[in-house]
C-alpha atoms as a PDB file:
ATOM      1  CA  UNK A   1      -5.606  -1.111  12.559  1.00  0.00           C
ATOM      2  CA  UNK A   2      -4.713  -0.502   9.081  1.00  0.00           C
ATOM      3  CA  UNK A   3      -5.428   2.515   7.183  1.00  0.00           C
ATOM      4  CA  UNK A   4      -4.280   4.195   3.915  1.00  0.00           C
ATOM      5  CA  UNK A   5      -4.176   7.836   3.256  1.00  0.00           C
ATOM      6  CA  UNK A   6      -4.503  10.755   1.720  1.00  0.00           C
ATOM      7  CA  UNK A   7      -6.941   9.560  -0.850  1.00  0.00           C
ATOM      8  CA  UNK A   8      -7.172  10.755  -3.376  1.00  0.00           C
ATOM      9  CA  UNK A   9      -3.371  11.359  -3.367  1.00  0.00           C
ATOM     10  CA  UNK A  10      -1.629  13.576  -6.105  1.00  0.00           C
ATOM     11  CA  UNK A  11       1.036  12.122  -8.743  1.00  0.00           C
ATOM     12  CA  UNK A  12       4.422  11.686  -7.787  1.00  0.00           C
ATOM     13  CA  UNK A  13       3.512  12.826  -3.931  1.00  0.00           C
ATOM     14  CA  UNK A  14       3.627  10.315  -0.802  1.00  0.00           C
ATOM     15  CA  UNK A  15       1.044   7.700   0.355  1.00  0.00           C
ATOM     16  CA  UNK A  16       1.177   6.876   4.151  1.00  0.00           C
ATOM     17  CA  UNK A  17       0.298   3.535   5.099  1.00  0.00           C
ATOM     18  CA  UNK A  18       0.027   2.760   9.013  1.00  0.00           C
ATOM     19  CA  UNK A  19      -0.576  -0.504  10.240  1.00  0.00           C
ATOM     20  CA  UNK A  20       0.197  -1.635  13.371  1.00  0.00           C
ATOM     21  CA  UNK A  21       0.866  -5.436  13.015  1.00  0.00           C
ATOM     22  CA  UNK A  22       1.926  -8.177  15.821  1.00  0.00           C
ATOM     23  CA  UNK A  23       3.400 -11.413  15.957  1.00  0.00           C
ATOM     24  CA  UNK A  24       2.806 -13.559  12.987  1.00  0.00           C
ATOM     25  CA  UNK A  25       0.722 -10.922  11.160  1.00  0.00           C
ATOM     26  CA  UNK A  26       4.312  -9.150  11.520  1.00  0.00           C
ATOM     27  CA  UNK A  27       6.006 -11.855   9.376  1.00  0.00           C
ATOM     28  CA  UNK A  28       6.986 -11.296   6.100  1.00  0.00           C
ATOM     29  CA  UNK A  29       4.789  -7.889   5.498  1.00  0.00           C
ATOM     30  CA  UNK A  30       4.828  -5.757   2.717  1.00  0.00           C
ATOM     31  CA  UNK A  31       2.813  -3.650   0.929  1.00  0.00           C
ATOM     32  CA  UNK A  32       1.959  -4.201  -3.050  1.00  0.00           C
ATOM     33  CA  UNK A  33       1.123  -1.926  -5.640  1.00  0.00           C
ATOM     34  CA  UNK A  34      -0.955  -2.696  -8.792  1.00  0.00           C
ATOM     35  CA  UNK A  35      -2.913  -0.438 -11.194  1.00  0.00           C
ATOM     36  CA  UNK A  36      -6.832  -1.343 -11.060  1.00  0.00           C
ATOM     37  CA  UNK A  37      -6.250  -3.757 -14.125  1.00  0.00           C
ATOM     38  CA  UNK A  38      -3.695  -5.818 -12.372  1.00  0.00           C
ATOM     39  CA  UNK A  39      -0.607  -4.343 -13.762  1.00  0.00           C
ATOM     40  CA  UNK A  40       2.234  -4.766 -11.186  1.00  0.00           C
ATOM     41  CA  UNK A  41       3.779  -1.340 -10.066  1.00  0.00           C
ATOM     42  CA  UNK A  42       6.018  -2.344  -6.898  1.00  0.00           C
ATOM     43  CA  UNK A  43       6.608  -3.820  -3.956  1.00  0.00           C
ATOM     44  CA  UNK A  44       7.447  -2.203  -0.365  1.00  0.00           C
ATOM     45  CA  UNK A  45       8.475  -3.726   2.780  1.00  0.00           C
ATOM     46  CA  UNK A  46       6.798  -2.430   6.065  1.00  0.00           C
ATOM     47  CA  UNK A  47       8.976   0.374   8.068  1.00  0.00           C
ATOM     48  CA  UNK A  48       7.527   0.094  11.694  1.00  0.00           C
ATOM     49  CA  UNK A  49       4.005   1.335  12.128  1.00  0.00           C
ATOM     50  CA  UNK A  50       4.241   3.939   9.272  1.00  0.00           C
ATOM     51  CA  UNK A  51       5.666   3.386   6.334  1.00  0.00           C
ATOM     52  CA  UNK A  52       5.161   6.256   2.853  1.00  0.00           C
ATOM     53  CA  UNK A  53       5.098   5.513  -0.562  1.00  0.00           C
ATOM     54  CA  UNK A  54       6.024   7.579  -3.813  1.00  0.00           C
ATOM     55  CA  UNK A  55       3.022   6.413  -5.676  1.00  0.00           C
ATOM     56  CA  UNK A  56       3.238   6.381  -9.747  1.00  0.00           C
ATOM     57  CA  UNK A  57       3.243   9.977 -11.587  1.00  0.00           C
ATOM     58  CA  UNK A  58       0.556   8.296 -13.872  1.00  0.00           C
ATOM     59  CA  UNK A  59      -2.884   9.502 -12.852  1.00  0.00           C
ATOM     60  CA  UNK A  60      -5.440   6.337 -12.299  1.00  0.00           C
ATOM     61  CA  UNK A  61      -6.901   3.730  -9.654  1.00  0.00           C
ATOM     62  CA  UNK A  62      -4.196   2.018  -8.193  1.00  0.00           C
ATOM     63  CA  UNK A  63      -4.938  -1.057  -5.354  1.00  0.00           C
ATOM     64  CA  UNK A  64      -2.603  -0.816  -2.458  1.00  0.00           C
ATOM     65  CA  UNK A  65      -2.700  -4.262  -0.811  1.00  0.00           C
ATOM     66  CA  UNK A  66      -0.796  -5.292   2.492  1.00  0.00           C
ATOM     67  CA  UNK A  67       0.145  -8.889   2.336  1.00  0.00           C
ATOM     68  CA  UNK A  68       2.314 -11.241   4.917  1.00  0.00           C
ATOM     69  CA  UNK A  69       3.574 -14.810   4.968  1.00  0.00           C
ATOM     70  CA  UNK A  70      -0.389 -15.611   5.237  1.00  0.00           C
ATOM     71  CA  UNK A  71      -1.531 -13.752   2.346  1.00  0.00           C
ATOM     72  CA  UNK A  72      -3.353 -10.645   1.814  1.00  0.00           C
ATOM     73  CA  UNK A  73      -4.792  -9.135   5.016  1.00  0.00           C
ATOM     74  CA  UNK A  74      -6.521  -6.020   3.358  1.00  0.00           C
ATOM     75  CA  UNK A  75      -6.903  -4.207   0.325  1.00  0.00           C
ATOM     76  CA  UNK A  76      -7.625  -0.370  -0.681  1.00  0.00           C
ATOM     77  CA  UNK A  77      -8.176   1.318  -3.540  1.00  0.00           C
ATOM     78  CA  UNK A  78      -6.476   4.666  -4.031  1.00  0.00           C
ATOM     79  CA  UNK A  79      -7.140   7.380  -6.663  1.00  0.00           C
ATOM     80  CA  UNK A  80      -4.178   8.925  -8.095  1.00  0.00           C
ATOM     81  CA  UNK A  81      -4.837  12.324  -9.712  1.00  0.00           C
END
């Protein structure tokens, strides 16, 4: 399972990301940050299960993508007001 929340999420206040990944789809994970136009903002590694994010103090759609050795295994959109 892999979720993404609060959304929307205020400026400057913490995203929670939980995925609970095995194996392989362990390797490598991380979670990217881009605005909706493709502008890159950052990258995170995974911490366990539940890892939080700072996300930008710049209001906008941001895509929150978790990615491993494979590639991409799912992507959200997240509303920063």
């Amino acid at each position: 399972m892999i979720a993404v929340y609060p959304n929307p999420v205020k400026s400057s206040q913490t995203l929670t990301v939980t995925a609970h990944l095995e194996g392989e789809q362990s390797k490598g994970a991380r979670i990217l940050i881009h605005k909706i136009n493709g502008t890159y903002i950052g990258s995170y590694n995974l911490d366990g299960d539940i890892t939080k994010i700072i996300m930008p103090a710049v209001a906008g759609n941001y895509t929150v993508s978790l990615q491993n050795n494979s590639g991409i295994l799912k992507t959200f959109t997240d509303i920063v007001k």
